[in-house]
C-alpha atoms as a PDB file:
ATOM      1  CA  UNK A   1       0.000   0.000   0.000  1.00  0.00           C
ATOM      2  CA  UNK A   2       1.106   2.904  -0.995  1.00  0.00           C
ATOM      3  CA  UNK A   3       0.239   6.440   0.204  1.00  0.00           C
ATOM      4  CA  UNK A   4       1.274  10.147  -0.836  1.00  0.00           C
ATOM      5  CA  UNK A   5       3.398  10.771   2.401  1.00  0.00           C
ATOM      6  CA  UNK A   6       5.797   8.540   1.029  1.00  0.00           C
ATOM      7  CA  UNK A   7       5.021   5.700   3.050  1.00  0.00           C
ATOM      8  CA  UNK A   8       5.552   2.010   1.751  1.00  0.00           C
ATOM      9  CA  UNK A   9       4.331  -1.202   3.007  1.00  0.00           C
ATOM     10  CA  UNK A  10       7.648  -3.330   2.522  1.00  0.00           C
ATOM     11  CA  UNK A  11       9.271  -0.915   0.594  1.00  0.00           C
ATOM     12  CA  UNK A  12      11.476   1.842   2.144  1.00  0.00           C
ATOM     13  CA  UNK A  13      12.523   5.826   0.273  1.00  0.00           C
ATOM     14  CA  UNK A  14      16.102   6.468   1.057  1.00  0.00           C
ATOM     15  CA  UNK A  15      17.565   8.637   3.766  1.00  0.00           C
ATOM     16  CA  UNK A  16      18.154  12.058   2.162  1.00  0.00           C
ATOM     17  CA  UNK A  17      14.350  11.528   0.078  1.00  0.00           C
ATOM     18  CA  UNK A  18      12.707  11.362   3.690  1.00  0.00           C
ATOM     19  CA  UNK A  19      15.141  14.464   4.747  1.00  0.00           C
ATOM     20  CA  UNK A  20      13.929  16.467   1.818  1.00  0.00           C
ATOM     21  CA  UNK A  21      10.186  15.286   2.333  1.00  0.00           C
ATOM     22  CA  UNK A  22      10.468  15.994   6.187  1.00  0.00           C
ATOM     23  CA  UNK A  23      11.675  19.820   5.472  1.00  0.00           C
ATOM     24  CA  UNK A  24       8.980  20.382   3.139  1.00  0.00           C
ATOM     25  CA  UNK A  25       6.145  18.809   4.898  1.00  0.00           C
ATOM     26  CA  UNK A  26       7.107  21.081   7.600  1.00  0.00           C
ATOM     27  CA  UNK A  27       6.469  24.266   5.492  1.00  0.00           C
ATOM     28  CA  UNK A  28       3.101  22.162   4.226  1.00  0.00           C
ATOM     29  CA  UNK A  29       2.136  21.578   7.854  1.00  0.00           C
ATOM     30  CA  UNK A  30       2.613  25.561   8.355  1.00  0.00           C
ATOM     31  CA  UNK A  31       0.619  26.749   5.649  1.00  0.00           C
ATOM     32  CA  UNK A  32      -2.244  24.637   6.568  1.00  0.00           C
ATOM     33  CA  UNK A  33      -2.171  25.502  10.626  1.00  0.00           C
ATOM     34  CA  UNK A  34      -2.402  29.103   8.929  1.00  0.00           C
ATOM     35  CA  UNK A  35      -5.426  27.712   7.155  1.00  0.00           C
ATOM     36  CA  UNK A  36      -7.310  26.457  10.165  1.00  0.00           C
ATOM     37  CA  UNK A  37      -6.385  29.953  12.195  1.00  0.00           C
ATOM     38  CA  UNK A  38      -7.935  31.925   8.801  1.00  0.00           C
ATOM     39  CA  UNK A  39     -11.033  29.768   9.477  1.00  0.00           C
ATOM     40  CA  UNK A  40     -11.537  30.507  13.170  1.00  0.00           C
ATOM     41  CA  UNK A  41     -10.575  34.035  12.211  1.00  0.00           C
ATOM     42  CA  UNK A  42     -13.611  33.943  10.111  1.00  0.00           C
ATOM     43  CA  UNK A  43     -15.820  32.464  12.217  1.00  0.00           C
ATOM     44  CA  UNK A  44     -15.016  35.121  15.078  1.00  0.00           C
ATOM     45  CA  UNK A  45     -15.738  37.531  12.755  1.00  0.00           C
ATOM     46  CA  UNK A  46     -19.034  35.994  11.642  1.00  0.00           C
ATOM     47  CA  UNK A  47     -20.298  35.954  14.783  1.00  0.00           C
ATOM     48  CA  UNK A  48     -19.358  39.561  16.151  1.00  0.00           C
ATOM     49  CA  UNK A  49     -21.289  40.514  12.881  1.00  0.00           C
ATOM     50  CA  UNK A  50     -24.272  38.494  14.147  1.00  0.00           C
ATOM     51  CA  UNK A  51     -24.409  39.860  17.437  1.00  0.00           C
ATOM     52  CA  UNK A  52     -23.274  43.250  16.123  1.00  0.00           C
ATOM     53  CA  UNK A  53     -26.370  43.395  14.044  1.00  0.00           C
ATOM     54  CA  UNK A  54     -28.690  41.851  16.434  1.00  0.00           C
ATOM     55  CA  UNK A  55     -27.646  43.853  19.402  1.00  0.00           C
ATOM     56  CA  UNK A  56     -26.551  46.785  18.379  1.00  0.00           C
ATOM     57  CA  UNK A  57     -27.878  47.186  15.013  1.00  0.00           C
ATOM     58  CA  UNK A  58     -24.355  47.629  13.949  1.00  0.00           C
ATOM     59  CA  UNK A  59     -23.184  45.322  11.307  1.00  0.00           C
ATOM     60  CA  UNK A  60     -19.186  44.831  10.898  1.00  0.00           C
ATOM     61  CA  UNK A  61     -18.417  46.726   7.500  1.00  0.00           C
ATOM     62  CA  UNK A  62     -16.568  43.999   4.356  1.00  0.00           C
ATOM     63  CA  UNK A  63     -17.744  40.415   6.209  1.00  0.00           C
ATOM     64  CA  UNK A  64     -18.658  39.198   3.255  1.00  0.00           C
ATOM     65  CA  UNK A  65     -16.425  40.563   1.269  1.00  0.00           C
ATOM     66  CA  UNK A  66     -13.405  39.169   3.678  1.00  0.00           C
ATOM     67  CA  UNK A  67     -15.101  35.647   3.950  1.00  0.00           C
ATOM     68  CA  UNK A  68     -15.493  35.356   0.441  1.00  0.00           C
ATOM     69  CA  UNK A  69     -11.807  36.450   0.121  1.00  0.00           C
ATOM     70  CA  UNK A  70     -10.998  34.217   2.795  1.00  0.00           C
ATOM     71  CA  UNK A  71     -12.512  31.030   1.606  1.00  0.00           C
ATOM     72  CA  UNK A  72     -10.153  30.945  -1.457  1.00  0.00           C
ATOM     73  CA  UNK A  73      -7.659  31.795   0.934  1.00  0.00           C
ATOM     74  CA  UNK A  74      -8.003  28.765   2.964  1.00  0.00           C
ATOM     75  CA  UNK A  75      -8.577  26.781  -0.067  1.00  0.00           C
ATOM     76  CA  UNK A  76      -4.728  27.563  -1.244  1.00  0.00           C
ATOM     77  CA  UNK A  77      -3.456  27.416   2.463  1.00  0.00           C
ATOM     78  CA  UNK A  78      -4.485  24.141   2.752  1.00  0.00           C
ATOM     79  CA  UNK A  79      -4.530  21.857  -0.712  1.00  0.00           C
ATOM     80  CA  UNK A  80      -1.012  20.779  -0.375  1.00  0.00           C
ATOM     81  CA  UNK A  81      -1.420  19.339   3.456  1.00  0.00           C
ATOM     82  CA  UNK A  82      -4.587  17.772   1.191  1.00  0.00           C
ATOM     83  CA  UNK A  83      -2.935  15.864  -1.382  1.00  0.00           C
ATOM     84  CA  UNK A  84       0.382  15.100   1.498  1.00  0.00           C
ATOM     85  CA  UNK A  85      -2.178  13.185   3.448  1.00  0.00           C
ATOM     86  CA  UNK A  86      -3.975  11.434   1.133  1.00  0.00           C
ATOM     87  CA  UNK A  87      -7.382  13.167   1.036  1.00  0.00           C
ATOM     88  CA  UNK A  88      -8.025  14.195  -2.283  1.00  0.00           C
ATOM     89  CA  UNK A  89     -10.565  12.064  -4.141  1.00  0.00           C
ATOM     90  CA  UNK A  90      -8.585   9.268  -6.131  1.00  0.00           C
ATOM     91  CA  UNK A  91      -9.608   5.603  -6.600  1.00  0.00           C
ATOM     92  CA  UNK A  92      -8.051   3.812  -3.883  1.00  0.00           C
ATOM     93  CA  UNK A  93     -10.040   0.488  -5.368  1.00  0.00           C
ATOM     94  CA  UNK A  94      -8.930   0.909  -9.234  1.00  0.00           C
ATOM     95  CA  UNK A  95      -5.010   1.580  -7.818  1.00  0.00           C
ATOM     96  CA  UNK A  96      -5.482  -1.698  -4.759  1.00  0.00           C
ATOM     97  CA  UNK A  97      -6.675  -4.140  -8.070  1.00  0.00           C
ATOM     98  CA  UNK A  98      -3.602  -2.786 -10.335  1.00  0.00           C
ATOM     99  CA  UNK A  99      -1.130  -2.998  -7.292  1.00  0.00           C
ATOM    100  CA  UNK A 100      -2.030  -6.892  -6.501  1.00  0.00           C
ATOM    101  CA  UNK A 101      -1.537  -7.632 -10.013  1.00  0.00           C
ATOM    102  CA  UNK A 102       1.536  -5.675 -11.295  1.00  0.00           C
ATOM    103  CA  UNK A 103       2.836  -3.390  -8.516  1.00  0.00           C
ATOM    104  CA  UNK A 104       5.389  -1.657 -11.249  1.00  0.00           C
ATOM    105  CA  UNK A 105       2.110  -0.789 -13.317  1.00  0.00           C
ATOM    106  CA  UNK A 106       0.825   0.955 -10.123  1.00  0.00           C
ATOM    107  CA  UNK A 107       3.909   3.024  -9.694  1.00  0.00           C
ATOM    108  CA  UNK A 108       3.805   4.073 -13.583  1.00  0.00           C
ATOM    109  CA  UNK A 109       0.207   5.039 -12.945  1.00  0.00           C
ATOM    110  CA  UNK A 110       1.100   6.982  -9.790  1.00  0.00           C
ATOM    111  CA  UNK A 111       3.890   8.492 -11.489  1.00  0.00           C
ATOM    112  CA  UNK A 112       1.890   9.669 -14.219  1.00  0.00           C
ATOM    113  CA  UNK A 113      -0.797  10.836 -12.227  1.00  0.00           C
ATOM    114  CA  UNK A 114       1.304  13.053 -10.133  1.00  0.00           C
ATOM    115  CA  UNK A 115       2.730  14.593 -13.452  1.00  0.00           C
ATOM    116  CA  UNK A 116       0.198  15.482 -15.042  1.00  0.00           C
ATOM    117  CA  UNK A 117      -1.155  16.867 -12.094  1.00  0.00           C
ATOM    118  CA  UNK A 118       1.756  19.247 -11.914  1.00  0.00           C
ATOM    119  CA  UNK A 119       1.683  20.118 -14.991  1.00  0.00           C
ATOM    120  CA  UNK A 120      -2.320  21.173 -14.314  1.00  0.00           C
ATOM    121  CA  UNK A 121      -1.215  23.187 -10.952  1.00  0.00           C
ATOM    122  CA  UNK A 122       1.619  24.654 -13.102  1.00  0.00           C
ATOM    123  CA  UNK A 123      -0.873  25.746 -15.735  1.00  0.00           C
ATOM    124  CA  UNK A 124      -2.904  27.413 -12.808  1.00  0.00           C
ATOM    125  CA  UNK A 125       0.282  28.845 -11.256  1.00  0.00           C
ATOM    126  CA  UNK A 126       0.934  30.917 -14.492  1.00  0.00           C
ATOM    127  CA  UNK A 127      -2.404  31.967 -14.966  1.00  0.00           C
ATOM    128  CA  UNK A 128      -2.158  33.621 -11.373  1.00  0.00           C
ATOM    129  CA  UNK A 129       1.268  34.742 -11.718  1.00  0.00           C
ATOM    130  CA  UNK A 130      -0.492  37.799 -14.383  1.00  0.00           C
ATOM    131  CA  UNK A 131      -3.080  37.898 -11.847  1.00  0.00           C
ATOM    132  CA  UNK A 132      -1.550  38.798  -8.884  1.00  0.00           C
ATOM    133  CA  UNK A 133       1.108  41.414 -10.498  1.00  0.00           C
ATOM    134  CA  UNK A 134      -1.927  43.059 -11.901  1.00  0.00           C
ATOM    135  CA  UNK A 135      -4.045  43.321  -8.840  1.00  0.00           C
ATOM    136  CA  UNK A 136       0.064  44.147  -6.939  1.00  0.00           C
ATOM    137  CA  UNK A 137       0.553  47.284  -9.475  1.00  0.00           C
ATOM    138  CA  UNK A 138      -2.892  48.645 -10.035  1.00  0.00           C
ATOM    139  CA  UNK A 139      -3.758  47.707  -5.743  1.00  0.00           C
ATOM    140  CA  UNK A 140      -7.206  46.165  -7.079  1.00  0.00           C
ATOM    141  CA  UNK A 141      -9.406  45.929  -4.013  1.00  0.00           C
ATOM    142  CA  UNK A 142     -12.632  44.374  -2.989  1.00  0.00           C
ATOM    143  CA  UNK A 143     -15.464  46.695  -1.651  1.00  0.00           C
ATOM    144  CA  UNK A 144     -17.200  49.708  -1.465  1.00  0.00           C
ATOM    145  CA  UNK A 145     -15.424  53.199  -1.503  1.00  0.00           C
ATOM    146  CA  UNK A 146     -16.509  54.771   1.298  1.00  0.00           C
ATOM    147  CA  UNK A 147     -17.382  51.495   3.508  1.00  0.00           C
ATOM    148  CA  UNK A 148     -14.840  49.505   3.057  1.00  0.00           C
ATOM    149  CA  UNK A 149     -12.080  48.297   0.948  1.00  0.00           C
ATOM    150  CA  UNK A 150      -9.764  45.303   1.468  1.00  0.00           C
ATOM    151  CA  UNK A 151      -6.879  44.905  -1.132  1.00  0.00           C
ATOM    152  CA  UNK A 152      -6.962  41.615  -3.434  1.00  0.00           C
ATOM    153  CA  UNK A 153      -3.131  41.064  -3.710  1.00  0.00           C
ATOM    154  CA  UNK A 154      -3.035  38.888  -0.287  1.00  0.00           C
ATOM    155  CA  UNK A 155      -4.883  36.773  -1.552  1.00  0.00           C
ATOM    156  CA  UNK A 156      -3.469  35.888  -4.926  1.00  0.00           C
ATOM    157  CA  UNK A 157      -0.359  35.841  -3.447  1.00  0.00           C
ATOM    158  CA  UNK A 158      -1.684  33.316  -1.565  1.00  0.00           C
ATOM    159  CA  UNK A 159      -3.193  31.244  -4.603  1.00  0.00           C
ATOM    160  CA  UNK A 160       0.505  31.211  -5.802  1.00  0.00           C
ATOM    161  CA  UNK A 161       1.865  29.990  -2.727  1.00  0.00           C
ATOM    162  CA  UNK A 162      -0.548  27.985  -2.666  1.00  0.00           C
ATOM    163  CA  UNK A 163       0.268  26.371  -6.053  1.00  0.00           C
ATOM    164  CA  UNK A 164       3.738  26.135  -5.468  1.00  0.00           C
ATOM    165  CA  UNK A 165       3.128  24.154  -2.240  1.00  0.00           C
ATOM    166  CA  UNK A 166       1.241  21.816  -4.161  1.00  0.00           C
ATOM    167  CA  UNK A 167       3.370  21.649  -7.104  1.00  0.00           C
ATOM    168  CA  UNK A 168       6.161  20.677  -4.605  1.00  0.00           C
ATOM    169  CA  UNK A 169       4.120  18.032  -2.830  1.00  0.00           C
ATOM    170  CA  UNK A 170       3.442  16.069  -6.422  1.00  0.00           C
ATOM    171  CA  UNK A 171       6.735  16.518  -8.123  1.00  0.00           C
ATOM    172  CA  UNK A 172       7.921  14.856  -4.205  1.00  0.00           C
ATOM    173  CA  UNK A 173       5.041  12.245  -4.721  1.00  0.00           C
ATOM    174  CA  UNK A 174       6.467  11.861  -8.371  1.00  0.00           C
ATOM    175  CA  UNK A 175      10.342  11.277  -6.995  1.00  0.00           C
ATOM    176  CA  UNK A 176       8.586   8.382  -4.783  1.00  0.00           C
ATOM    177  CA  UNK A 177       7.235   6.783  -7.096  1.00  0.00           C
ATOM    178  CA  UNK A 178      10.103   6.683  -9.473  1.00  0.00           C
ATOM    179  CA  UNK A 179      11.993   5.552  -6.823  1.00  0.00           C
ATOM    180  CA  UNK A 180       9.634   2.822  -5.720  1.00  0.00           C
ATOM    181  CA  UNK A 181       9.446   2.026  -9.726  1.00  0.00           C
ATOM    182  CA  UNK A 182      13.268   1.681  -9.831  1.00  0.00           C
ATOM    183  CA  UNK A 183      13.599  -0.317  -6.693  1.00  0.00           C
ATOM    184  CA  UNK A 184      10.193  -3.092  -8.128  1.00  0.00           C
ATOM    185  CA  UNK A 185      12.815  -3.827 -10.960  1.00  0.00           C
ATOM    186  CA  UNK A 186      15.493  -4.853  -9.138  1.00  0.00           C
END
């Protein structure tokens, strides 16, 4: 069984793979603790606009704005953490039948798959990359003159970081799997 964290049953990576993986999950682990603190961030903020209005009549000025904002946020802060631990929807059944038959076929597959999936978060990567200088040079912003304004670059900054976290995370997955396809031939 194989899974993306790089873990084997009766197979091992070598030393300095499981270094490399180790210092990058770390920087995965951090973007998606930043996630979960975005989230109760928003919720707070939900809720003191709740009881703002209700008590006070007071709404807090951009909550939607911010928590739509946010939610793409969050999205990019945690996808990488995602795919590390396994969660993304794949066929677990479909890659369990190829593995009992031909366990090299099931690294190919898994080797492919995590190429062309970096090759899909690349494509997104560049799209962003115009994105993000844009809204950077021109400071784009989200709101209302006059009640409130949030700027957008944050947040495609985070979509690239975002991407690149990813992109790291499969091109890692797709060094295991080479690996594991090298070592099935011997």
């Amino acid at each position: 069984m194989i899974d993306p964290s790089g873990e084997q049953a009766g197979g091992e990576l070598p030393v300095w793979f499981l270094a490399l993986r180790q210092g990058i999950d770390a920087i995965t682990v951090a973007l998606n603790v930043a996630g979960t603190l975005l989230i109760l961030c928003i919720m707070l903020l939900i809720n003191v606009d709740v009881f703002g209005r209700s008590l006070f009549g007071a709404p807090v000025s951009g909550v939607p704005e911010i928590v739509s904002m946010s939610i793409v946020a969050i999205v990019f802060l945690q996808i990488a953490q995602t795919f590390r631990k396994g969660r993304l929807t794949r066929s677990e059944a479909v890659l369990g039948f190829i593995e009992g038959r031909a366990p090299r076929l099931r690294q190919g597959v898994e080797l492919v798959f995590a190429l062309a999936a970096a090759m899909l978060v690349w494509q997104v990567y560049a799209a962003s990359l115009p994105l993000f200088q844009k809204a950077w040079e021109r400071n784009t912003y989200e709101g209302t003159v006059g009640d409130f304004t949030a700027p957008i670059w944050p947040v495609k900054l985070i979509i690239l970081i975002g991407c690149m976290a990813l992109l790291v995370q499969l091109l890692l997955f797709a060094l295991a799997a080479l690996i594991r396809l090298v070592e099935v031939r011997k």
